[in-house]
N, C-alpha and C. Protein backbone atom coordinates (compact mmCIF):
# COMPACT_ATOMS: atom_id res chain seq x y z
N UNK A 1 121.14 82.20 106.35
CA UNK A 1 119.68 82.18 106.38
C UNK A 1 119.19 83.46 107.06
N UNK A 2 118.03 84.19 106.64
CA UNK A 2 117.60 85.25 107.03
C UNK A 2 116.51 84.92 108.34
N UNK A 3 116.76 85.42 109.04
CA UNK A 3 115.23 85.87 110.05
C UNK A 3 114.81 86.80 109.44
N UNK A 4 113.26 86.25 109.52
CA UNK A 4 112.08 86.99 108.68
C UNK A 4 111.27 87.60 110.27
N UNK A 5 111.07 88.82 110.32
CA UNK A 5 110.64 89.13 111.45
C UNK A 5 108.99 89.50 111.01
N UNK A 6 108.35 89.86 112.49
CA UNK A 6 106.61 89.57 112.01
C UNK A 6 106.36 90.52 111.04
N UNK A 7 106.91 92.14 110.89
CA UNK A 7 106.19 92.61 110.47
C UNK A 7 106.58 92.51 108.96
N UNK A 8 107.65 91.55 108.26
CA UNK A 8 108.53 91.23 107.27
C UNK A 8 107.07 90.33 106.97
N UNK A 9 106.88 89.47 107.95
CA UNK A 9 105.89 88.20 107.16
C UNK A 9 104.35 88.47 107.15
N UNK A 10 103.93 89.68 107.89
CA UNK A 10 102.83 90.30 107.34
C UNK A 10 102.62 90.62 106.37
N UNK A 11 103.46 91.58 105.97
CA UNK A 11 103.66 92.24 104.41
C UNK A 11 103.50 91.27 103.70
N UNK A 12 104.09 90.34 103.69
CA UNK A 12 104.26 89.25 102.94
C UNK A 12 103.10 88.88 102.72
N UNK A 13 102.49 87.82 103.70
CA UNK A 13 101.13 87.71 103.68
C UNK A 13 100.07 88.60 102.98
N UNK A 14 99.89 89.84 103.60
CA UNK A 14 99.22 90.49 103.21
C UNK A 14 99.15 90.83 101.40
N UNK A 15 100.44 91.16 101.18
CA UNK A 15 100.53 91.32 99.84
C UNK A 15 100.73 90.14 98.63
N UNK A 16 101.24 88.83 98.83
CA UNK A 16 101.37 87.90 98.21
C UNK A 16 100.80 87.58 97.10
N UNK A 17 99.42 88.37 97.05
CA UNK A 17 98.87 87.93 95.13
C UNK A 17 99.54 88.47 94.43
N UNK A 18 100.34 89.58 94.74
CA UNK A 18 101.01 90.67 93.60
C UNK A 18 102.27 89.80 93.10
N UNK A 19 102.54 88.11 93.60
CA UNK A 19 103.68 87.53 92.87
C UNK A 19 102.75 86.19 92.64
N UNK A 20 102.14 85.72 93.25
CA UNK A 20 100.93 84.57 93.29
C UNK A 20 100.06 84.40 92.87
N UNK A 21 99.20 83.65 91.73
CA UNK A 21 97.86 83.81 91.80
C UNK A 21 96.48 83.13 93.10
N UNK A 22 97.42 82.24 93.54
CA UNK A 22 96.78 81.75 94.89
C UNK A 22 97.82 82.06 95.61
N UNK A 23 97.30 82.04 97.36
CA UNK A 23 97.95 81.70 98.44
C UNK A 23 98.74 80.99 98.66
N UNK A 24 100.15 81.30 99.32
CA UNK A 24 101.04 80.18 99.19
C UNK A 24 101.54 80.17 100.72
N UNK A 25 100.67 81.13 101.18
CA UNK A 25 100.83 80.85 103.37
C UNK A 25 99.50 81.32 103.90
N UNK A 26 99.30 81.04 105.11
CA UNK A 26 98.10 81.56 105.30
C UNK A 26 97.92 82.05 106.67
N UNK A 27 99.26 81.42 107.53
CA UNK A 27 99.59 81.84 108.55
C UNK A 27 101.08 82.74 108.77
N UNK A 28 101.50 83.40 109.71
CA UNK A 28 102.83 83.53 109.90
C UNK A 28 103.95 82.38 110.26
N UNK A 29 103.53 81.13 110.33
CA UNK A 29 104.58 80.30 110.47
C UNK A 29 104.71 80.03 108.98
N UNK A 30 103.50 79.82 108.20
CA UNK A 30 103.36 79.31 106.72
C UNK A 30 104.23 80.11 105.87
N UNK A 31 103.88 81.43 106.19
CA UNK A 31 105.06 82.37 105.46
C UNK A 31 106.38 82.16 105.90
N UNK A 32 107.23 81.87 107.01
CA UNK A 32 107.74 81.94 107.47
C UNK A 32 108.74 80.66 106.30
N UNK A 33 108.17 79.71 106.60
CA UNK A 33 108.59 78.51 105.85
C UNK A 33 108.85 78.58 104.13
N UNK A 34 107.83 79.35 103.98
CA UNK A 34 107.38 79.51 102.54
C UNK A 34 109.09 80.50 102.40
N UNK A 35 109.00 81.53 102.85
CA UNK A 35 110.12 82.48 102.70
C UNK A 35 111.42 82.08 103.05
N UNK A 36 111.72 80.87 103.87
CA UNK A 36 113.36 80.27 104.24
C UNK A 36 113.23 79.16 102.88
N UNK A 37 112.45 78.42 102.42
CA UNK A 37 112.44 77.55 101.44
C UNK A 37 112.85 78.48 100.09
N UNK A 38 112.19 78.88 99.88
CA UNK A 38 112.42 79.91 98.38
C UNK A 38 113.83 80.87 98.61
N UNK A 39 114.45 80.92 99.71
CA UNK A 39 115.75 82.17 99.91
C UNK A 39 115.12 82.98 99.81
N UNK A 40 114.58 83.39 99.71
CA UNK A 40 113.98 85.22 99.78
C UNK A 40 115.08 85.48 100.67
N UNK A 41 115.36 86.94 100.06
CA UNK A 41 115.98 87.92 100.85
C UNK A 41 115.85 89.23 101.28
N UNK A 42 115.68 90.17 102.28
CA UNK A 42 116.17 90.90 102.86
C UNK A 42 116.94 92.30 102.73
N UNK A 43 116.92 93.12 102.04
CA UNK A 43 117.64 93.76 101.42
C UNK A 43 117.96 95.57 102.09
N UNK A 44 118.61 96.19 102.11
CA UNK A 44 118.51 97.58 102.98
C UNK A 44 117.60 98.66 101.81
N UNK A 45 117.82 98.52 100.70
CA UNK A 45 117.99 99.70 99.94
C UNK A 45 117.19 99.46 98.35
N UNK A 46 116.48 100.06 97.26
CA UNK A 46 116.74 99.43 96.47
C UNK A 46 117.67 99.46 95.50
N UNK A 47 118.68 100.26 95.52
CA UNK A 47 120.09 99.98 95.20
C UNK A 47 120.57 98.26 95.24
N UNK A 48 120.30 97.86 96.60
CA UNK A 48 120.98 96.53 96.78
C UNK A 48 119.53 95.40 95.95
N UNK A 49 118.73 96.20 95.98
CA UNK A 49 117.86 94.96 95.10
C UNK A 49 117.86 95.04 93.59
N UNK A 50 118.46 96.00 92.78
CA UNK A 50 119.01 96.16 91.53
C UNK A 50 120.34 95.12 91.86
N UNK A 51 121.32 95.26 92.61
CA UNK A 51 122.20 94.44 92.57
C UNK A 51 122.18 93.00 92.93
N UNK A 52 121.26 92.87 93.62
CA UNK A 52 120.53 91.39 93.72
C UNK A 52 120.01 90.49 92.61
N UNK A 53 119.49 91.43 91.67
CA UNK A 53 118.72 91.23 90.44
C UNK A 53 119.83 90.97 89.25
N UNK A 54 120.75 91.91 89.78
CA UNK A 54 121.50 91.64 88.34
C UNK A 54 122.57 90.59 88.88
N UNK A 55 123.05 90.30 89.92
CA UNK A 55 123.62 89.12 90.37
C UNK A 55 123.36 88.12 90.34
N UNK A 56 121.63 87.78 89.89
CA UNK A 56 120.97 86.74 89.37
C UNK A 56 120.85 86.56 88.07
N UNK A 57 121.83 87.34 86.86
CA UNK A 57 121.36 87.17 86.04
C UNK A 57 119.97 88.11 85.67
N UNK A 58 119.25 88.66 86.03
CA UNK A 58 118.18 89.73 85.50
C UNK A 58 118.38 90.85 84.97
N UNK A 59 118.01 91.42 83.78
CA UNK A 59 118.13 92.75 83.17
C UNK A 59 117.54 93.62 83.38
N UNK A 60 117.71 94.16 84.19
CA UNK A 60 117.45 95.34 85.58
C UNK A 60 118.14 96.86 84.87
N UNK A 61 118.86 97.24 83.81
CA UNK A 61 119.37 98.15 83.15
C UNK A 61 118.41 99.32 82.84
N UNK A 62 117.31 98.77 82.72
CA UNK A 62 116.24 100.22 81.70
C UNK A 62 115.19 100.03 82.84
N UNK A 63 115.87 99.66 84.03
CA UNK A 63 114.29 99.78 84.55
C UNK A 63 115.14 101.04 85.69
N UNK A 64 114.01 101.67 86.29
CA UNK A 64 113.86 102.90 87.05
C UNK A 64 113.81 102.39 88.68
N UNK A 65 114.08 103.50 89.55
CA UNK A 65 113.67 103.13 90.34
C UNK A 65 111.98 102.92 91.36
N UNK A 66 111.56 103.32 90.70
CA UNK A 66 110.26 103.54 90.50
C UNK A 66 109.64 101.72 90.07
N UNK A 67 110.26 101.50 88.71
CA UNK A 67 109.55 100.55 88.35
C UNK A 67 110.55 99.05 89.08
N UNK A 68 111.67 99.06 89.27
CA UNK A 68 111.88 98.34 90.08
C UNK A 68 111.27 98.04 91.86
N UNK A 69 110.73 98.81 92.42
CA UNK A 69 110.27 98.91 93.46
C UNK A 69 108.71 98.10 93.37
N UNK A 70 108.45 98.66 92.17
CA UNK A 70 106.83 97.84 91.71
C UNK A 70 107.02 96.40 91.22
N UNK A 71 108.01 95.49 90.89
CA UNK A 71 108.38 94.52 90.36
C UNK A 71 107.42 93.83 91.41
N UNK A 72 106.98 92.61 90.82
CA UNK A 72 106.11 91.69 91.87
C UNK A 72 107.10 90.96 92.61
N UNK A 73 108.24 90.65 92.49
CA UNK A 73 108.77 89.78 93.81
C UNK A 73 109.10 90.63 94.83
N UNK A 74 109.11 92.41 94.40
CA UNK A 74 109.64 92.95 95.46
C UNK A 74 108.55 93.54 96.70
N UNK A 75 108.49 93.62 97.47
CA UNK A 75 107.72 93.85 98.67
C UNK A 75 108.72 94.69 99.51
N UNK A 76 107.91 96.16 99.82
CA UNK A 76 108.35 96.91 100.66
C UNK A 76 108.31 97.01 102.09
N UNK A 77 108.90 96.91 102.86
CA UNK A 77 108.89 96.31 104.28
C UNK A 77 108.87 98.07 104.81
N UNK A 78 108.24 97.91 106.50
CA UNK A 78 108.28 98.86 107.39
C UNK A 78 109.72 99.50 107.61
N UNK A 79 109.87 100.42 107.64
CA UNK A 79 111.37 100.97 107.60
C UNK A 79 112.64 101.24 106.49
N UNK A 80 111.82 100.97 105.71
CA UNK A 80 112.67 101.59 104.38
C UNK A 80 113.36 100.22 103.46
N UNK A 81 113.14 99.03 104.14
CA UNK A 81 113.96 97.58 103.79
C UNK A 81 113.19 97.20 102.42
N UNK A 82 113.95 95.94 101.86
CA UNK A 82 113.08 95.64 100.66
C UNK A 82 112.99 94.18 100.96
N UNK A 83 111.85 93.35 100.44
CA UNK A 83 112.04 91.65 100.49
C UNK A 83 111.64 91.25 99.16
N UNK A 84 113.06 90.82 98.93
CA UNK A 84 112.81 89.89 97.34
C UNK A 84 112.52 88.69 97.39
N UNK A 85 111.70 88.28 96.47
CA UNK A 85 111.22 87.00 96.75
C UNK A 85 110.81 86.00 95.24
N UNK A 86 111.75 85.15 95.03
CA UNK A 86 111.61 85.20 93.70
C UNK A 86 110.10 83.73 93.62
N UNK A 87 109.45 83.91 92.62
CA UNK A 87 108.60 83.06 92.71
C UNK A 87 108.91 81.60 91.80
């Protein structure tokens, strides 16, 4: 299980329509929950979130890094990290 740290569940928060059409937290505990329920993960690089993707089964082949970074489950965290989050 991942610890989701605050500034992980801000982002989150903050950005969440870009995978949501409504709200699905509204606080940092809400996210918090929302993000250990669904597995979201955590990722260093987006190298490792292409390999995340295709370890799920996703066809991640023709996409760029560019357009993988824009994918809506992915959310770019403070420090270079990635949080996938599948909806």
């Amino acid at each position: 299980m991942y610890e989701y740290d605050e500034d992980c569940l801000k982002v989150f928060l903050k950005n969440q329509s870009q995978l949501f059409d409504e709200p699905v937290a509204e606080t940092l505990e809400e996210a918090e929950a929302f993000l250990e329920d669904c597995m979201a993960v955590i990722v260093d690089s987006l190298q490792e979130v292409r390999e995340y993707f295709e370890e799920n089964g996703a066809d991640v082949d023709g996409m760029s890094d560019e357009e993988l970074e824009e994918a809506s489950e992915v959310f770019a965290l403070p420090g270079g990290q990635y949080l996938v989050v599948e909806g």
